[in-house]
Protein backbone atom coordinates (compact mmCIF):
# COMPACT_ATOMS: atom_id res chain seq x y z
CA UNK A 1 -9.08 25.19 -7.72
CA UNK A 2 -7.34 22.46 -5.30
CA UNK A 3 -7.01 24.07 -1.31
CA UNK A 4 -3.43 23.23 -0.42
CA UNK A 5 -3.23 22.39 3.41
CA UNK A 6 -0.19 20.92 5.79
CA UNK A 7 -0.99 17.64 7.18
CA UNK A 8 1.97 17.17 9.05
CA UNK A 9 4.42 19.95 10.76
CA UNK A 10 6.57 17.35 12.50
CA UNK A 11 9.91 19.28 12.45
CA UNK A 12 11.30 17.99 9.05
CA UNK A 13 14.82 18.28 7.91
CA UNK A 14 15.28 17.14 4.88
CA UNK A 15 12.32 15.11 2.96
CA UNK A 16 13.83 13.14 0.44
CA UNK A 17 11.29 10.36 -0.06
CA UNK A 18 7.28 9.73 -0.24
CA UNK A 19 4.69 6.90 -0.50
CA UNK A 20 1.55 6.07 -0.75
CA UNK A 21 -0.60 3.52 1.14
CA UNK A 22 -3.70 4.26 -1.01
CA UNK A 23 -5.82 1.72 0.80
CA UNK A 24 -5.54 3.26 4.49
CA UNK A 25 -4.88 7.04 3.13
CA UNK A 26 -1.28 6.90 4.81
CA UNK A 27 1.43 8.99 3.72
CA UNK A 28 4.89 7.11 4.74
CA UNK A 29 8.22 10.20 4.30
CA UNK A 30 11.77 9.57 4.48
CA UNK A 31 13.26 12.67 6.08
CA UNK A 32 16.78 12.13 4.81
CA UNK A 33 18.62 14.32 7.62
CA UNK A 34 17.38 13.10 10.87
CA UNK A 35 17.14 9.36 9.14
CA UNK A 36 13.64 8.92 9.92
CA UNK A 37 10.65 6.91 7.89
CA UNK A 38 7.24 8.83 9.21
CA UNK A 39 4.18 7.64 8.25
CA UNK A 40 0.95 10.74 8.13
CA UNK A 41 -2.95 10.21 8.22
CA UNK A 42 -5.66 12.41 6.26
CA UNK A 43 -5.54 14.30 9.87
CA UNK A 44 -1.79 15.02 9.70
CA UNK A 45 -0.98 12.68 12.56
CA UNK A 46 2.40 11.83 12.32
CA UNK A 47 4.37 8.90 13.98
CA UNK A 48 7.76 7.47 13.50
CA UNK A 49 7.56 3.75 11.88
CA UNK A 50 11.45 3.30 11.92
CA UNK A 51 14.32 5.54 13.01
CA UNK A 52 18.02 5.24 12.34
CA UNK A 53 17.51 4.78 8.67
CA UNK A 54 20.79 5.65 6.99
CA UNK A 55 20.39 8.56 4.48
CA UNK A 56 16.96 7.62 3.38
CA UNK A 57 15.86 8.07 0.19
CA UNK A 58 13.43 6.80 -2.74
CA UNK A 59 11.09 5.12 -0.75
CA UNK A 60 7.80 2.98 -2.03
CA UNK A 61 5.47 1.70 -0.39
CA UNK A 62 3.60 -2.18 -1.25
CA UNK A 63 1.76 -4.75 0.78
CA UNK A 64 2.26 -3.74 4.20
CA UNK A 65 5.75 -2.74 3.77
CA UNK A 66 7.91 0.61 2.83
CA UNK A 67 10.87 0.20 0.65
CA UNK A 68 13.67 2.51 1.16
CA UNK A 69 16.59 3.64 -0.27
CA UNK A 70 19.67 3.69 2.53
CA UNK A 71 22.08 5.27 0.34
CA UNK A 72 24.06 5.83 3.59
CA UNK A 73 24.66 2.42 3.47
CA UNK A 74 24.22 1.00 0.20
CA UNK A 75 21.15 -0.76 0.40
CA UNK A 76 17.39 -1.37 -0.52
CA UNK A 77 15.44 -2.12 3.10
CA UNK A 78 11.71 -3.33 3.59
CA UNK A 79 10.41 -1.43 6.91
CA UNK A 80 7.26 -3.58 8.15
CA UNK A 81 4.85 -0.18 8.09
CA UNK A 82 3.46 -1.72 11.36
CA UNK A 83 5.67 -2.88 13.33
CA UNK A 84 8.79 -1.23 11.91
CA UNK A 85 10.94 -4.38 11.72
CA UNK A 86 13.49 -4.08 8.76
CA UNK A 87 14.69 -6.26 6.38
CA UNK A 88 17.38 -5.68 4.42
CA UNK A 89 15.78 -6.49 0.57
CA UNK A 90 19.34 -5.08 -1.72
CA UNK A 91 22.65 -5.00 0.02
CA UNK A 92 25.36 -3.48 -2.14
CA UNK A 93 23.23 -0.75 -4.32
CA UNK A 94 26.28 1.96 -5.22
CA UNK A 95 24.09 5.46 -4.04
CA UNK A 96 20.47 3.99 -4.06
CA UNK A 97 18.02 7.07 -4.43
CA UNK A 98 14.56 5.86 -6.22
CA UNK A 99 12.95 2.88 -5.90
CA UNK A 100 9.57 1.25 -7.04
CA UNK A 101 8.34 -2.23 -5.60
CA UNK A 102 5.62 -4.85 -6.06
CA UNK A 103 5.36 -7.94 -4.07
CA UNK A 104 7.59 -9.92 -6.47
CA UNK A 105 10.07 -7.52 -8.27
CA UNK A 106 11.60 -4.13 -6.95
CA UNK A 107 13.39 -1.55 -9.13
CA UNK A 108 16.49 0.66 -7.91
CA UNK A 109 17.98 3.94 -9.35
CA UNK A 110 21.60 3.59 -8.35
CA UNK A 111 23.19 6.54 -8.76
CA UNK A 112 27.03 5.53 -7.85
CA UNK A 113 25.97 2.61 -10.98
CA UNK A 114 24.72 5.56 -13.57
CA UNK A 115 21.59 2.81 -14.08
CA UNK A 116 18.40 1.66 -12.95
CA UNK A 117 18.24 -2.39 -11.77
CA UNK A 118 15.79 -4.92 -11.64
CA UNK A 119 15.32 -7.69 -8.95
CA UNK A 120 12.95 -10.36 -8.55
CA UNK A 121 12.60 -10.91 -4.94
CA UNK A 122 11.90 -14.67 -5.02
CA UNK A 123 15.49 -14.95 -6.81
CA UNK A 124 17.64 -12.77 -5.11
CA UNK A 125 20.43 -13.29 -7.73
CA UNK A 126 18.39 -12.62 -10.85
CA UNK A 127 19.65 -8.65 -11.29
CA UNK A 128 19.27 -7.11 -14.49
CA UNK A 129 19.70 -3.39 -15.89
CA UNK A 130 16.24 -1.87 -16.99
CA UNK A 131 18.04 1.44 -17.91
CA UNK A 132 21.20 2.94 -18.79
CA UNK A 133 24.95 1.54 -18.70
CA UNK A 134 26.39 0.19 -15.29
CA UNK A 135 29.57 2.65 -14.55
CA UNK A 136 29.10 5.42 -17.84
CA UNK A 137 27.42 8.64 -16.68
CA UNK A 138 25.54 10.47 -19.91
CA UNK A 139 22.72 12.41 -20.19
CA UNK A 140 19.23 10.28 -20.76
CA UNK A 141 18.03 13.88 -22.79
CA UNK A 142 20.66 13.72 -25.35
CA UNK A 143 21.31 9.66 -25.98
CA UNK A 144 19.44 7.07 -26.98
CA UNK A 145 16.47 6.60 -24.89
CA UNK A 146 15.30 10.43 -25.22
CA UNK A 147 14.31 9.90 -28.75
CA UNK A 148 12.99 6.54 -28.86
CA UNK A 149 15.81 4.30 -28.54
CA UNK A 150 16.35 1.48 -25.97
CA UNK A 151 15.80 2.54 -21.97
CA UNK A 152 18.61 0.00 -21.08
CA UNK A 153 20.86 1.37 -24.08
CA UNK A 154 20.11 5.16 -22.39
CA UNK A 155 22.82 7.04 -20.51
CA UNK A 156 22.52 8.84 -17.28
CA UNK A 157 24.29 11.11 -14.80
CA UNK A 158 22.18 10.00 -12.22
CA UNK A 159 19.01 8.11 -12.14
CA UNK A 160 16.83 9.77 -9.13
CA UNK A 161 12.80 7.78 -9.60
CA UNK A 162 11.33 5.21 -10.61
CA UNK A 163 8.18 4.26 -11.36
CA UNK A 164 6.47 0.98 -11.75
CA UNK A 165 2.60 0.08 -12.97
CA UNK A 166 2.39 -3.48 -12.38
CA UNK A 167 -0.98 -3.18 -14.09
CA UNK A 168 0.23 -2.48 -17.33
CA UNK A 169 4.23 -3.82 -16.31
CA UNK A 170 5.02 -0.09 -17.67
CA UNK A 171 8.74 1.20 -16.05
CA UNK A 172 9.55 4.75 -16.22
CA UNK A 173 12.95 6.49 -15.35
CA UNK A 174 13.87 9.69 -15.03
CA UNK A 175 17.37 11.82 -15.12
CA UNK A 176 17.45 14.21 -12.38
């Protein structure tokens, strides 16, 4: 049987977000209410990478940098997990809450768009639906995509995660 043990008792709010930064054994958590990216060691040291992050989110982590989800401002933003600079990656996401990221592509559940969207980062204006139908809410258990159908042909409420295996370019999306 696994032990379960707190790594981190830093006075959180409101964790909406977590990543993983599998090479160092970080931990990076968006605490939604007090709009704060922390990142934890295996020791459960925490420190603040970036503060005044606008209703964070989905956040992923991905070459040196954390993705987040600023739905309190409509927006995708790279944190540098170093230094903390941000960039903004998305402007104009309608309620971004998940998002998955490689170094080339990043993936955003929008919830104010009822889809999930595609982006590749070296052409900002390449955008492309991956799942469900822009502006009609549904229910991705009872349309299309729930029993086999096309993910882009699916309906959702909201789309909350994503997912993304670069490995095997496999997507996943769920309906929260």
């Amino acid at each position: 049987m696994a032990t379960l043990r707190v790594l981190s008792d830093e006075g959180w709010r409101r964790p909406a977000g977590v990543a993983v930064n599998q090479e160092e054994g970080l931990l990076y958590i968006a605490d939604e209410s007090t709009g704060v990216v922390r990142r934890v060691d295996a020791g459960g040291n925490a420190r603040d990478v970036s503060k005044g992050v606008k209703r964070p989110q989905g956040i992923a982590y991905c070459a040196g940098r954390i993705a987040v989800c600023e739905s309190g401002l409509g927006r995708v933003a790279a944190i540098d997990a170093v230094t903390g600079e941000v960039e903004v990656l998305w402007p104009g996401v309608a309620i971004p809450t998940g998002v998955a990221a490689s170094e080339t592509e990043i993936f955003v559940c929008s919830a104010g768009s009822h889809a999930v969207l595609a982006r590749d980062l070296r052409c900002k204006d390449d955008v492309r639906v991956v799942a469900g139908t822009p502006g009609t809410a549904g229910n991705m258990k009872h349309d299309l995509c729930e029993d086999g159908g096309p993910m882009a042909a699916s309906r959702s409420s909201r789309h909350v995660h994503a997912q993304l295996n670069p490995s095997v370019a496999s997507r996943h999306a769920t309906d929260g």
